[in-house]
PDB file of N, CA and C in Angstrom:
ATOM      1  N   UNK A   1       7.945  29.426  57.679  1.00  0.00           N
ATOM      2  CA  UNK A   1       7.276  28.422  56.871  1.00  0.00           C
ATOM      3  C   UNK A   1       7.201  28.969  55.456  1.00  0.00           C
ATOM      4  N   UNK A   2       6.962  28.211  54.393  1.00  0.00           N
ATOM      5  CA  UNK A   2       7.621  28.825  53.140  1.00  0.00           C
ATOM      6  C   UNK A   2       6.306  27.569  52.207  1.00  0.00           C
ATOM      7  N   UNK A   3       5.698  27.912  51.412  1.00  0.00           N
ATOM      8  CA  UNK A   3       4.492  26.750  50.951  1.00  0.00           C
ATOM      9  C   UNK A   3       5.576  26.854  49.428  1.00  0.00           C
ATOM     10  N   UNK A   4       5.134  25.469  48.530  1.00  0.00           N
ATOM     11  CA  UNK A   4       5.964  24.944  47.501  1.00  0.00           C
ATOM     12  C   UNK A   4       4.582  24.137  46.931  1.00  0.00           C
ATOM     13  N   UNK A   5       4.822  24.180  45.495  1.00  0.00           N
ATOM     14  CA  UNK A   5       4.012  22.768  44.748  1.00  0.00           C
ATOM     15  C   UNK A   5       4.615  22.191  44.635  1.00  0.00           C
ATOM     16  N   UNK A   6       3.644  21.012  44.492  1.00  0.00           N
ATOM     17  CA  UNK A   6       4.311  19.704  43.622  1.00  0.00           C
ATOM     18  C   UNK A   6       3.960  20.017  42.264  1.00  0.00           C
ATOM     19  N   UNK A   7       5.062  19.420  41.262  1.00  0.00           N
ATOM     20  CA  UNK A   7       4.916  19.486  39.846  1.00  0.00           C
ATOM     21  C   UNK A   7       4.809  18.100  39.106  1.00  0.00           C
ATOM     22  N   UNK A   8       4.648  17.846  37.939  1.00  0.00           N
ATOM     23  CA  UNK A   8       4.751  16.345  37.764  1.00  0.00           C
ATOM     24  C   UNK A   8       6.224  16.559  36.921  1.00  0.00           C
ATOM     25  N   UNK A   9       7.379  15.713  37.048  1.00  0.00           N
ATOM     26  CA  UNK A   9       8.323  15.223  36.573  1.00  0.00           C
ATOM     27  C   UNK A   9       8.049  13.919  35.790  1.00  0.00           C
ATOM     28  N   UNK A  10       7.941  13.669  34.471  1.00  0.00           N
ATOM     29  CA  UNK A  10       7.806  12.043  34.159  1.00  0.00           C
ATOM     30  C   UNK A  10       6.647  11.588  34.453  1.00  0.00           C
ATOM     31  N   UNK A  11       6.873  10.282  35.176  1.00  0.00           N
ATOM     32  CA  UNK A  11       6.059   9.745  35.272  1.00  0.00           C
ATOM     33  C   UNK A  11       5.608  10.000  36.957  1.00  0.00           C
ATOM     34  N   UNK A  12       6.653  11.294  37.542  1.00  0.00           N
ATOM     35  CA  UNK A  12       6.765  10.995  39.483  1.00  0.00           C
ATOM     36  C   UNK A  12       5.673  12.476  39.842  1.00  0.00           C
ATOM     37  N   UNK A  13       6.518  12.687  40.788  1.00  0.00           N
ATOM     38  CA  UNK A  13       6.111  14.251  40.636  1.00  0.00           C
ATOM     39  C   UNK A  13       7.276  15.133  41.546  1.00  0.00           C
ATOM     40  N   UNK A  14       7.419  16.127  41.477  1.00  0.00           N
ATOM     41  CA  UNK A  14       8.508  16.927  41.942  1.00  0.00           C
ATOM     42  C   UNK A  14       8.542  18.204  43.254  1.00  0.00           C
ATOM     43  N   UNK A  15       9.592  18.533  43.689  1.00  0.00           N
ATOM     44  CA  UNK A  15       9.229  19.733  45.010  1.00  0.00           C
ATOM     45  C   UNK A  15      10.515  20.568  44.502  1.00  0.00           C
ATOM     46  N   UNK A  16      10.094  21.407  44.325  1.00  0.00           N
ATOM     47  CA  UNK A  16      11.477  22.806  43.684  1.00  0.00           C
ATOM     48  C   UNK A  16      11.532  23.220  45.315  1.00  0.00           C
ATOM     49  N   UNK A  17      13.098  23.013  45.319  1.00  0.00           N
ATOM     50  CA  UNK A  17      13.128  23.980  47.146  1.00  0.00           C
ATOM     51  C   UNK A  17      13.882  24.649  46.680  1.00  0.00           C
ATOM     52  N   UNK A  18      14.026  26.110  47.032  1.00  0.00           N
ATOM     53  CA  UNK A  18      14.454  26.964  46.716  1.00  0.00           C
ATOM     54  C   UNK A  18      15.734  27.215  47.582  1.00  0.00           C
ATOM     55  N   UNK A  19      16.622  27.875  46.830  1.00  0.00           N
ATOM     56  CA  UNK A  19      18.323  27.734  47.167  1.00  0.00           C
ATOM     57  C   UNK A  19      18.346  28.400  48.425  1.00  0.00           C
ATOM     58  N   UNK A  20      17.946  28.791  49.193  1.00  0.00           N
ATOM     59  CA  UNK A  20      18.376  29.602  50.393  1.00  0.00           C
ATOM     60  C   UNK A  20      18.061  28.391  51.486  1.00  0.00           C
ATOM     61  N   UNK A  21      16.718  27.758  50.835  1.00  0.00           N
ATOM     62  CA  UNK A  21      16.699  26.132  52.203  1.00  0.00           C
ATOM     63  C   UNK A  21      17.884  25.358  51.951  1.00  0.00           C
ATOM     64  N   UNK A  22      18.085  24.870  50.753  1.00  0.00           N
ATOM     65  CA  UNK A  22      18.749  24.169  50.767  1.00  0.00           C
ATOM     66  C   UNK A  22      20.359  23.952  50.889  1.00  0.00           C
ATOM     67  N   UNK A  23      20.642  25.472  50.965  1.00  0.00           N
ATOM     68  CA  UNK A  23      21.986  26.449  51.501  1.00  0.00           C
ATOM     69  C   UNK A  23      22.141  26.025  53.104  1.00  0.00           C
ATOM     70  N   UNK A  24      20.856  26.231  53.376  1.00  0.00           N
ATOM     71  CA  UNK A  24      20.647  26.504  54.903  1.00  0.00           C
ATOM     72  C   UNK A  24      20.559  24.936  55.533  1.00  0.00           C
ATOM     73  N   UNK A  25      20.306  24.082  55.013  1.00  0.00           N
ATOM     74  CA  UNK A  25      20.464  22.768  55.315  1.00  0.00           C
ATOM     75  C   UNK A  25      21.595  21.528  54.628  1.00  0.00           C
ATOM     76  N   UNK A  26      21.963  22.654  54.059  1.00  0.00           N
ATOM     77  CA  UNK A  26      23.549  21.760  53.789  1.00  0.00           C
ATOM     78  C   UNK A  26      23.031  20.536  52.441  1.00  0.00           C
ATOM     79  N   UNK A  27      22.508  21.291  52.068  1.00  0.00           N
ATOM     80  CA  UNK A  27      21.709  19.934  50.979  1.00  0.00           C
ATOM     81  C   UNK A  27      22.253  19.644  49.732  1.00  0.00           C
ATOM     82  N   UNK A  28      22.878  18.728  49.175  1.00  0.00           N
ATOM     83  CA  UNK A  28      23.832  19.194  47.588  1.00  0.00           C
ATOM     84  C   UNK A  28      22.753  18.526  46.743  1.00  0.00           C
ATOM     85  N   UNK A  29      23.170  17.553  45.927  1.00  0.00           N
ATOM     86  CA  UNK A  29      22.724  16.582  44.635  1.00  0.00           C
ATOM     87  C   UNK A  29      21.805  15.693  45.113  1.00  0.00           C
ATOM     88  N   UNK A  30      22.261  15.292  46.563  1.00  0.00           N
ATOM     89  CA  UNK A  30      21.657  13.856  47.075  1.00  0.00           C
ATOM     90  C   UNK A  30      21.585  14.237  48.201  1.00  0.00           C
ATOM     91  N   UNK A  31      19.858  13.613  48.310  1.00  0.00           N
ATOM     92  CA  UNK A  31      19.417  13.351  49.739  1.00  0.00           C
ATOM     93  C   UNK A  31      18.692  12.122  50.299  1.00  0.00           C
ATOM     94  N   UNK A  32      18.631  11.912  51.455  1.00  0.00           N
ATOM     95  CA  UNK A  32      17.806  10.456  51.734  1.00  0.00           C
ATOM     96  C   UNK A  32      16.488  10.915  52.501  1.00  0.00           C
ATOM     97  N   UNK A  33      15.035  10.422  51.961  1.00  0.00           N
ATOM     98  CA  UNK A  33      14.032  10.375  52.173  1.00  0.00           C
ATOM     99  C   UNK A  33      13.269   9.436  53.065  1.00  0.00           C
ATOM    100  N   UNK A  34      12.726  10.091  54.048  1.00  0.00           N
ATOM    101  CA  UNK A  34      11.845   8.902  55.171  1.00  0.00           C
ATOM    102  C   UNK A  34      10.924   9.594  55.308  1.00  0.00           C
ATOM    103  N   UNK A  35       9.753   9.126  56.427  1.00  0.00           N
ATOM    104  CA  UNK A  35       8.693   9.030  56.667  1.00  0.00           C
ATOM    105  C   UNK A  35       8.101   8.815  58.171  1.00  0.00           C
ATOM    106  N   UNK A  36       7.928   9.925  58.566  1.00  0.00           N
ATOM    107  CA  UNK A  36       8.056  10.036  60.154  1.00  0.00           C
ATOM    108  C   UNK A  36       6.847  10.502  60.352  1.00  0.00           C
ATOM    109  N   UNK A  37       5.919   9.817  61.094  1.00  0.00           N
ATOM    110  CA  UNK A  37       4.581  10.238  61.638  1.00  0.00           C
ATOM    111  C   UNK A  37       3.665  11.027  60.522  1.00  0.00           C
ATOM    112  N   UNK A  38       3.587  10.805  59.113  1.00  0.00           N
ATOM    113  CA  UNK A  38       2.954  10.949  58.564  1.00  0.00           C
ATOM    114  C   UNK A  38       3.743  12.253  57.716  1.00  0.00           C
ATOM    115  N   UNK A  39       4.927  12.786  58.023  1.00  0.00           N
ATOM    116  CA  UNK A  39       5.703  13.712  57.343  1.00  0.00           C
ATOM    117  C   UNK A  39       7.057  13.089  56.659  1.00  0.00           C
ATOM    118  N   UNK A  40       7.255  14.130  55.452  1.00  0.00           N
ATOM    119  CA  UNK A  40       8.416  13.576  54.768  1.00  0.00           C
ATOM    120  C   UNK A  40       9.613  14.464  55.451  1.00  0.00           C
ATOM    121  N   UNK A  41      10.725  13.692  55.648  1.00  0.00           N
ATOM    122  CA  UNK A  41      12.052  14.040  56.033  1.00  0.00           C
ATOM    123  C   UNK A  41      12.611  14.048  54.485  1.00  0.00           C
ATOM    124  N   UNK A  42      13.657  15.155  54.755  1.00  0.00           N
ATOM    125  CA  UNK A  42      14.705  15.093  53.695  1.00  0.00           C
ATOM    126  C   UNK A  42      15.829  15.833  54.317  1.00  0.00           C
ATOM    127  N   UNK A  43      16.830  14.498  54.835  1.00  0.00           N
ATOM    128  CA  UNK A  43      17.965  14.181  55.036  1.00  0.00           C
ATOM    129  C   UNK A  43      19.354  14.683  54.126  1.00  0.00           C
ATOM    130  N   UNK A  44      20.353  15.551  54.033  1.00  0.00           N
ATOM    131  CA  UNK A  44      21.719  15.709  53.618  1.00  0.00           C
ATOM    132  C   UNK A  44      22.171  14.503  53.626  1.00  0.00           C
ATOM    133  N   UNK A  45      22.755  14.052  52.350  1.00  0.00           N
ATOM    134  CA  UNK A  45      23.824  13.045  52.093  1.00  0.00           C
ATOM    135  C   UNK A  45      25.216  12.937  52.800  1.00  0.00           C
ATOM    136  N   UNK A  46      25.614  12.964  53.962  1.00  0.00           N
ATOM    137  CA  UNK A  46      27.151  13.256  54.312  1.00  0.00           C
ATOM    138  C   UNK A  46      27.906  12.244  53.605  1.00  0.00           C
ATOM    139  N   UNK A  47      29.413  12.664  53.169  1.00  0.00           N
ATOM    140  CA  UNK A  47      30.407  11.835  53.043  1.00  0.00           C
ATOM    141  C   UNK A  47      30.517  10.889  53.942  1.00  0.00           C
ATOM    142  N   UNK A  48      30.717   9.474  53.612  1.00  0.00           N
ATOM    143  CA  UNK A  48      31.229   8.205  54.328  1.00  0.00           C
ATOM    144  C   UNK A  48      32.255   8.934  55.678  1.00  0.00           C
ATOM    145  N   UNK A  49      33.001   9.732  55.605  1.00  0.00           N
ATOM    146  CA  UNK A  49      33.764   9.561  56.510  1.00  0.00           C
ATOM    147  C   UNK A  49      33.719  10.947  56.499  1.00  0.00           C
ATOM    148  N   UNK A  50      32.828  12.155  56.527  1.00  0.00           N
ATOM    149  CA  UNK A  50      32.777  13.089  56.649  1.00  0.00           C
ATOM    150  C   UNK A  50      32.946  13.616  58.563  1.00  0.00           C
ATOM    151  N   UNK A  51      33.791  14.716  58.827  1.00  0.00           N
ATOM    152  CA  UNK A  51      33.390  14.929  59.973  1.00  0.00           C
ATOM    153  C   UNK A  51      34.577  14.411  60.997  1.00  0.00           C
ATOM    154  N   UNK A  52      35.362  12.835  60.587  1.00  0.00           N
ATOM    155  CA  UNK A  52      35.789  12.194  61.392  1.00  0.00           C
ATOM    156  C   UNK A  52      37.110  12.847  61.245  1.00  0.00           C
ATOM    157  N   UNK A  53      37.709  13.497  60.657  1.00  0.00           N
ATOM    158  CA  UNK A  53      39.136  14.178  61.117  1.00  0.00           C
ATOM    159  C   UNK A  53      38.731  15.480  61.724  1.00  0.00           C
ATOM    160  N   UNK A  54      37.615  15.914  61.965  1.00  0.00           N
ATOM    161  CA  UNK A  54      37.921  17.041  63.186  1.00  0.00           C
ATOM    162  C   UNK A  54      37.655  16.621  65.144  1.00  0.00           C
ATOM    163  N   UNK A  55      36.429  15.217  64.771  1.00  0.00           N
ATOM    164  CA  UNK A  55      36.328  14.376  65.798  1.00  0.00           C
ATOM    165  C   UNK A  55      37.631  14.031  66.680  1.00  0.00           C
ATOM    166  N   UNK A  56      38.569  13.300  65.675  1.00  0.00           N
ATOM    167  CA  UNK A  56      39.839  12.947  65.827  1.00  0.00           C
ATOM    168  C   UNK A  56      40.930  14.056  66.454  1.00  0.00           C
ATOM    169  N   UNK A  57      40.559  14.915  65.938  1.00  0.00           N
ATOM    170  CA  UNK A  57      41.303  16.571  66.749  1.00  0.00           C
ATOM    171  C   UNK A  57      40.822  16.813  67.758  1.00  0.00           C
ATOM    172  N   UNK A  58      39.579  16.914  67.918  1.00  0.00           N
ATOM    173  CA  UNK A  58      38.904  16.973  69.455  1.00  0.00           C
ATOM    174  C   UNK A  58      39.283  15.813  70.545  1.00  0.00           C
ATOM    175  N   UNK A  59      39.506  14.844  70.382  1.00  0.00           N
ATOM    176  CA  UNK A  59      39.983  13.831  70.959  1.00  0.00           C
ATOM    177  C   UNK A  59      41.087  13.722  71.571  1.00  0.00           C
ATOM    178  N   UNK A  60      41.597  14.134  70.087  1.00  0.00           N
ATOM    179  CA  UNK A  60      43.209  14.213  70.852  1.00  0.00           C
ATOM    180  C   UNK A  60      43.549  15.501  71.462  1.00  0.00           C
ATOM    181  N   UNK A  61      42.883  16.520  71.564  1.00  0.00           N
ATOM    182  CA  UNK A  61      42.940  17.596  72.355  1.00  0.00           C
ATOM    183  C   UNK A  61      42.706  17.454  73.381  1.00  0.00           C
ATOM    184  N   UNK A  62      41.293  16.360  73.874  1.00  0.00           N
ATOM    185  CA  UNK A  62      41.181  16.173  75.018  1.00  0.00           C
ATOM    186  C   UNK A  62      41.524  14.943  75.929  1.00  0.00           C
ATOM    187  N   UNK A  63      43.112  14.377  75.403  1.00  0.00           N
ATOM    188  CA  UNK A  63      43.894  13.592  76.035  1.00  0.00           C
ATOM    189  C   UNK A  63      42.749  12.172  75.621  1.00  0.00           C
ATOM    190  N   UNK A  64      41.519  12.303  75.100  1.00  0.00           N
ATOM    191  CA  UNK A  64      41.128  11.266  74.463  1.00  0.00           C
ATOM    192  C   UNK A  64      40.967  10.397  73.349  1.00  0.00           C
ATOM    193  N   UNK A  65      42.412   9.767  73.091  1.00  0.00           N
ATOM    194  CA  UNK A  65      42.621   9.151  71.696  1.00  0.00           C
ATOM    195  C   UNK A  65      43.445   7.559  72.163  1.00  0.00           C
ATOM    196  N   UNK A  66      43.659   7.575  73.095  1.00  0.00           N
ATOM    197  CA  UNK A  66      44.750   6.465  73.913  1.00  0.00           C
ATOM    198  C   UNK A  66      43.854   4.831  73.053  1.00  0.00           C
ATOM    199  N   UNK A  67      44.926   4.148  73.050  1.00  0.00           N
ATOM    200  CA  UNK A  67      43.609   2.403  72.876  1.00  0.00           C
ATOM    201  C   UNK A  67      42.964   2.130  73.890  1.00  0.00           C
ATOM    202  N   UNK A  68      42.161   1.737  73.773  1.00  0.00           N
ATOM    203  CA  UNK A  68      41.126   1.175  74.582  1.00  0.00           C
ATOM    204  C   UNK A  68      41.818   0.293  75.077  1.00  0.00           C
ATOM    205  N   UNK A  69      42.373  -0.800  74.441  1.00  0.00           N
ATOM    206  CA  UNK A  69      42.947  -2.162  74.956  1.00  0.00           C
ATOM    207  C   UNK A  69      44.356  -2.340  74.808  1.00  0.00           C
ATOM    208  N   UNK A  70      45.217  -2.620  75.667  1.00  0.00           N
ATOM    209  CA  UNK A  70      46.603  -3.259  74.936  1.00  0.00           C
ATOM    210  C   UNK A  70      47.303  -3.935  74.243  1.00  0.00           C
ATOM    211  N   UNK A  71      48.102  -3.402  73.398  1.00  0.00           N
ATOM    212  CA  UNK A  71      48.865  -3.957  72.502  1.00  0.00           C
ATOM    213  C   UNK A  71      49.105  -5.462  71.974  1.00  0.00           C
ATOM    214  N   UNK A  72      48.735  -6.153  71.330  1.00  0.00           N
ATOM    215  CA  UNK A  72      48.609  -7.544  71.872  1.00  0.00           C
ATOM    216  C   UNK A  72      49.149  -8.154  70.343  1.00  0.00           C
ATOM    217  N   UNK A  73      51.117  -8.524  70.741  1.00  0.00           N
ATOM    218  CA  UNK A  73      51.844  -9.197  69.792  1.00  0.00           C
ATOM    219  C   UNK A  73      51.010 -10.252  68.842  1.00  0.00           C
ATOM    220  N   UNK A  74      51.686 -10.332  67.871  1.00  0.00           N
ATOM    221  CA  UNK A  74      50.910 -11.806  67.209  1.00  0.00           C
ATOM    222  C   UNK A  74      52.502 -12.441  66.660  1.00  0.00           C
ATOM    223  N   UNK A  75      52.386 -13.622  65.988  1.00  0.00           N
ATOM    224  CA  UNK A  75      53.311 -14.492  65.764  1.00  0.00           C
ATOM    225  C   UNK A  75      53.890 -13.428  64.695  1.00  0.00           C
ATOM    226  N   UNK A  76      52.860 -13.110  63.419  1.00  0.00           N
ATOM    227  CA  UNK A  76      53.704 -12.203  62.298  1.00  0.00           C
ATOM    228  C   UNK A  76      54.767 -11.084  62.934  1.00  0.00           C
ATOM    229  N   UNK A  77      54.178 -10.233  63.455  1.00  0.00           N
ATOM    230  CA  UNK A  77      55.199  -9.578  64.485  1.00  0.00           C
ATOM    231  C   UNK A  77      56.464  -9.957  64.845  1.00  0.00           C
ATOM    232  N   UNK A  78      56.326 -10.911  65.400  1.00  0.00           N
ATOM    233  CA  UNK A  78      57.816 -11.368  65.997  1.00  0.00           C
ATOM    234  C   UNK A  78      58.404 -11.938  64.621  1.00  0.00           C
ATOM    235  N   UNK A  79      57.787 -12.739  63.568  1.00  0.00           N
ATOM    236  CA  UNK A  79      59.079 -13.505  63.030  1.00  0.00           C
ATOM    237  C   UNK A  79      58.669 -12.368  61.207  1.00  0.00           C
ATOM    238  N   UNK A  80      57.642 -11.865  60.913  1.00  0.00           N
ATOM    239  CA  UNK A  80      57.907 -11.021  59.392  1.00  0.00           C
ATOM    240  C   UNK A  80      57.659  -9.770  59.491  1.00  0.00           C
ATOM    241  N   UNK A  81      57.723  -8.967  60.644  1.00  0.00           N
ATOM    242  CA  UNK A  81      57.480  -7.502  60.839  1.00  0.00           C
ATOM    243  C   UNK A  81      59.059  -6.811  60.754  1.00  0.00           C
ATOM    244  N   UNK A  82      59.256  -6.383  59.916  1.00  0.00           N
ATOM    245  CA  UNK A  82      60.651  -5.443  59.968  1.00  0.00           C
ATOM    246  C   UNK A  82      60.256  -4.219  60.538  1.00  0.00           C
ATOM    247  N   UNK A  83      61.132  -3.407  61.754  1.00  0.00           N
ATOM    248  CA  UNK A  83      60.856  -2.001  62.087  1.00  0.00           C
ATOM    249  C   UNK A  83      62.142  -1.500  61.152  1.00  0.00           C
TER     250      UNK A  83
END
């Protein structure tokens, strides 16, 4: 456990976390803030699509990447699809 002030910024007020938390929680520029049982969360920003090309490796490592559903022609296909 590690105690911190608040400072006033402006018109808000502020929490200096010191670089070794925020090392340690993956935290950059931006984070998202909630409110859980009377405590503040502060959430890491991930990239939109962060994560999903090693998912995608695991998957297909484990013979799990196949479609779900079959292939299912449409009209463009047959008459403006060049292979």
């Amino acid at each position: 456990m590690m105690r911190a002030s608040i400072v006033p910024v402006g018109n808000s007020r502020g929490l200096r976390i010191p670089k070794a938390l925020l090392e340690a929680c993956g935290i950059g520029d931006t984070v998202d803030l909630s409110v859980e049982e009377g405590r503040l969360i502060v959430h890491p920003v991930r990239g939109v699509r962060e994560g999903w090309a090693e998912a995608a490796r695991a998957m297909a490592e484990r013979g799990d990447d196949r479609l779900l559903e079959p292939e299912t022609p449409t009209a463009f296909d047959a008459s403006e699809w060049e292979w």
